[in-house]
Protein backbone atom coordinates (compact mmCIF):
# COMPACT_ATOMS: atom_id res chain seq x y z
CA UNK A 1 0.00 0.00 0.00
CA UNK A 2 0.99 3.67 -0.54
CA UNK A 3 2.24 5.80 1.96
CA UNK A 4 1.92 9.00 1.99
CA UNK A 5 6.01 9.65 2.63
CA UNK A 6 6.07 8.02 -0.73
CA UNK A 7 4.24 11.02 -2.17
CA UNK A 8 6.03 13.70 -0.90
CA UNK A 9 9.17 12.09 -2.33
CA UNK A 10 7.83 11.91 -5.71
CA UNK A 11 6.09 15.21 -5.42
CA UNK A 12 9.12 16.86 -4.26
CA UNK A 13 9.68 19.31 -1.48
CA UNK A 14 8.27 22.67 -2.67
CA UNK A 15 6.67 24.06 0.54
CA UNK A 16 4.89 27.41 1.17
CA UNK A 17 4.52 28.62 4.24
CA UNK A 18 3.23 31.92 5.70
CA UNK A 19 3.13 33.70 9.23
CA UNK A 20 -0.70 34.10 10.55
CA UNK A 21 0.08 38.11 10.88
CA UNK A 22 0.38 38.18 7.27
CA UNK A 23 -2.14 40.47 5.18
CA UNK A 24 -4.66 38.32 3.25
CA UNK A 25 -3.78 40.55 0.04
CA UNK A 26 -0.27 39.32 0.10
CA UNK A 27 -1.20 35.83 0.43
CA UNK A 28 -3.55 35.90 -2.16
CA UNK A 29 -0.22 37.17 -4.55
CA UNK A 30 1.41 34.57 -3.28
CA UNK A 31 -0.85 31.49 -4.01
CA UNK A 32 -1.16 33.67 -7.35
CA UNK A 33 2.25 33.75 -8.46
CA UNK A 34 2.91 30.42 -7.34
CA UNK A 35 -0.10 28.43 -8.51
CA UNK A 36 -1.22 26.99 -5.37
CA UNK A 37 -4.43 26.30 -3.41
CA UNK A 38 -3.00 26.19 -0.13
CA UNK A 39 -0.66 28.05 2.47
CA UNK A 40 0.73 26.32 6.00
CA UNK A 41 0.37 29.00 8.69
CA UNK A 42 3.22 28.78 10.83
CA UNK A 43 3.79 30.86 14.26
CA UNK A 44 7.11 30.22 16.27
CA UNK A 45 8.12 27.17 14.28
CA UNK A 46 4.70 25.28 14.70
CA UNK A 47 1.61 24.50 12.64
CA UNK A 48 -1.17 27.40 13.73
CA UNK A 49 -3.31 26.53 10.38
CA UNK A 50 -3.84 26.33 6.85
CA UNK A 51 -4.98 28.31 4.52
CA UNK A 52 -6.74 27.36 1.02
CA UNK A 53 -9.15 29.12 -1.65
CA UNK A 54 -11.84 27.89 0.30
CA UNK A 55 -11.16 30.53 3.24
CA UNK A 56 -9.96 33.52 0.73
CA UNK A 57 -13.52 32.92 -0.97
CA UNK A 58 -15.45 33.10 2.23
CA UNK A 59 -13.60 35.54 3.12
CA UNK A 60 -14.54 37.51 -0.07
CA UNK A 61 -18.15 36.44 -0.11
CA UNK A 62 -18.03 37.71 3.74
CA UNK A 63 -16.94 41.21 2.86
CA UNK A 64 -18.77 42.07 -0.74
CA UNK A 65 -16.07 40.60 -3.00
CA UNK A 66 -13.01 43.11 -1.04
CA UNK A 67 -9.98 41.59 0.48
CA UNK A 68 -10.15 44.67 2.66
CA UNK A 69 -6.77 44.83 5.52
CA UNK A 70 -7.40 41.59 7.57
CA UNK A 71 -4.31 39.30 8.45
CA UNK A 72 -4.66 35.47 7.44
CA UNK A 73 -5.22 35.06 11.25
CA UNK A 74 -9.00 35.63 11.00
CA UNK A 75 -9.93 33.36 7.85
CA UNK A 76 -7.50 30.09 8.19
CA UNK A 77 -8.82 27.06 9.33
CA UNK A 78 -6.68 26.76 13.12
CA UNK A 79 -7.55 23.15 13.37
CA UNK A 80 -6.53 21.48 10.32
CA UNK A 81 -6.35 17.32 10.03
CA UNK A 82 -3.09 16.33 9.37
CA UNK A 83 -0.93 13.02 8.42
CA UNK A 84 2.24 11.52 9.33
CA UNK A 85 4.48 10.25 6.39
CA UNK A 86 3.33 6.72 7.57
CA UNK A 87 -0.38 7.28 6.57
CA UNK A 88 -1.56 5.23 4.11
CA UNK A 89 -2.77 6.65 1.23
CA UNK A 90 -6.00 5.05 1.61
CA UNK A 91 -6.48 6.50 4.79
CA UNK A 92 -5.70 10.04 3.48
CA UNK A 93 -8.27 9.30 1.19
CA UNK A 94 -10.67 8.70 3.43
CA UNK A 95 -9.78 11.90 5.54
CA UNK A 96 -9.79 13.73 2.75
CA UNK A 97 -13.49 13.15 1.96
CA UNK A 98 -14.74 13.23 5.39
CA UNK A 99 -13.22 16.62 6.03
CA UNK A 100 -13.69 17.77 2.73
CA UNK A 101 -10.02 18.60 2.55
CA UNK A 102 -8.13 19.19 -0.38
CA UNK A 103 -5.19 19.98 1.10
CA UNK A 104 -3.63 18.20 4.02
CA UNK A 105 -0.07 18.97 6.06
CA UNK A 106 2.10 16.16 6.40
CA UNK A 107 3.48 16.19 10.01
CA UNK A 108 6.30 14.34 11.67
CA UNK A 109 6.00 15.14 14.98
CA UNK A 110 5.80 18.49 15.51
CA UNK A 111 7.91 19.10 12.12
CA UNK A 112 6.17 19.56 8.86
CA UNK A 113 7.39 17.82 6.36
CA UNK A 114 4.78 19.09 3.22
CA UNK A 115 1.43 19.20 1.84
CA UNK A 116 -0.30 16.80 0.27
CA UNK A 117 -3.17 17.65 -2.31
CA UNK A 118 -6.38 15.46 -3.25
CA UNK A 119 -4.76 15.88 -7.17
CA UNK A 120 -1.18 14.19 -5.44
CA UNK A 121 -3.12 11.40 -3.79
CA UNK A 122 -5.39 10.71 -7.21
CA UNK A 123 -2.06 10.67 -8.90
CA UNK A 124 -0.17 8.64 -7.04
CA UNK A 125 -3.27 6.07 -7.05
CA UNK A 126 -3.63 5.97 -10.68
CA UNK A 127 -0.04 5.65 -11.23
CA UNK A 128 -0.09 2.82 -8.80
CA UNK A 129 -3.15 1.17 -10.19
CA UNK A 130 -1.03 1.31 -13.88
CA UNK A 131 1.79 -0.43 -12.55
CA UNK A 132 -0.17 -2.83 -10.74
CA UNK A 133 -1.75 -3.89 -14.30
CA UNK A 134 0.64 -3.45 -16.58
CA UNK A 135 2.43 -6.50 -14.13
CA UNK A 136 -0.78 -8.23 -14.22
CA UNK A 137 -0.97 -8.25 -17.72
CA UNK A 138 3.05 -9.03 -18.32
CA UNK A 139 1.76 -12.10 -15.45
CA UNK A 140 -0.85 -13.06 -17.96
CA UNK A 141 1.22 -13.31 -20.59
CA UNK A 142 4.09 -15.74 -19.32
CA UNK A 143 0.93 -18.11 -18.16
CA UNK A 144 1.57 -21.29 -19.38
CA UNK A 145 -1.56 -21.62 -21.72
CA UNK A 146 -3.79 -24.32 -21.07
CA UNK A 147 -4.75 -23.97 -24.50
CA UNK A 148 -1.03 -24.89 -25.11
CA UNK A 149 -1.56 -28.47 -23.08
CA UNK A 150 -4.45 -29.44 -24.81
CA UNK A 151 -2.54 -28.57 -28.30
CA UNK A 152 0.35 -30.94 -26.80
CA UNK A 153 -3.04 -33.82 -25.92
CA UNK A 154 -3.92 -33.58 -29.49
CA UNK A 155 -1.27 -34.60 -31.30
């Protein structure tokens, strides 16, 4: 089975993080520039929250489409789920759709380690899947063929 430390090393280790004091205008540049859904908010070298397009879109449907001045601090989710690089993937999985989170920390510890996305864990899956029957079918293929014996009975 998948673990999710498996992920991260074939995702890589890009990691964005951000302060909770931060301006929600900057962040929004940020996740811009960078193409991501999802900031770790870290205060004093530990996990305070995370935040996605999910909050910045409340957060604009909140105050009539304006960012306006507020810090990160009062839109991120302070109690996000998190994994360990042990989780099974299957297990994320099943986080991920009870929470309805797209985007979970990875966590050894009290160190993060990355993020994984619900796009990382669908492509690790399918990847898996692929491999799994591609060596099915290469299995298949080296059968001995019982239509092979019964040529041998005939003749």
């Amino acid at each position: 089975m998948i673990k999710v430390s498996e992920i991260l090393r074939v995702k890589g280790d890009a990691l964005y993080t951000v302060s909770p004091d931060t301006p929600v205008t900057q962040v929004v540049d940020t996740m811009s520039v960078h193409d991501i859904g999802s900031l770790v908010v870290m205060e004093f070298g530990e996990l305070v929250g995370m935040l996605t397009f999910r909050e910045i879109i409340r957060h604009l449907q909140k105050n009539a489409g304006s960012l306006g001045t507020s810090t990160i601090r009062s839109i991120m989710d302070d109690a996000p789920v998190t994994v360990s690089p042990n989780t099974e993937v299957n297990e994320v999985r099943r986080l991920m759709l009870d929470k309805h989170a797209r985007y979970i920390p990875v966590m050894d510890g009290r160190m993060l380690l990355g993020v994984i996305s619900f796009y990382d864990v669908a492509k690790a899956v399918l990847e898996a899947q692929g491999f799994e029957n591609r060596m099915l079918k290469a299995y298949i293929r080296d059968w001995p063929g019982e239509q092979r014996e019964a040529e041998e009975g005939m003749a």
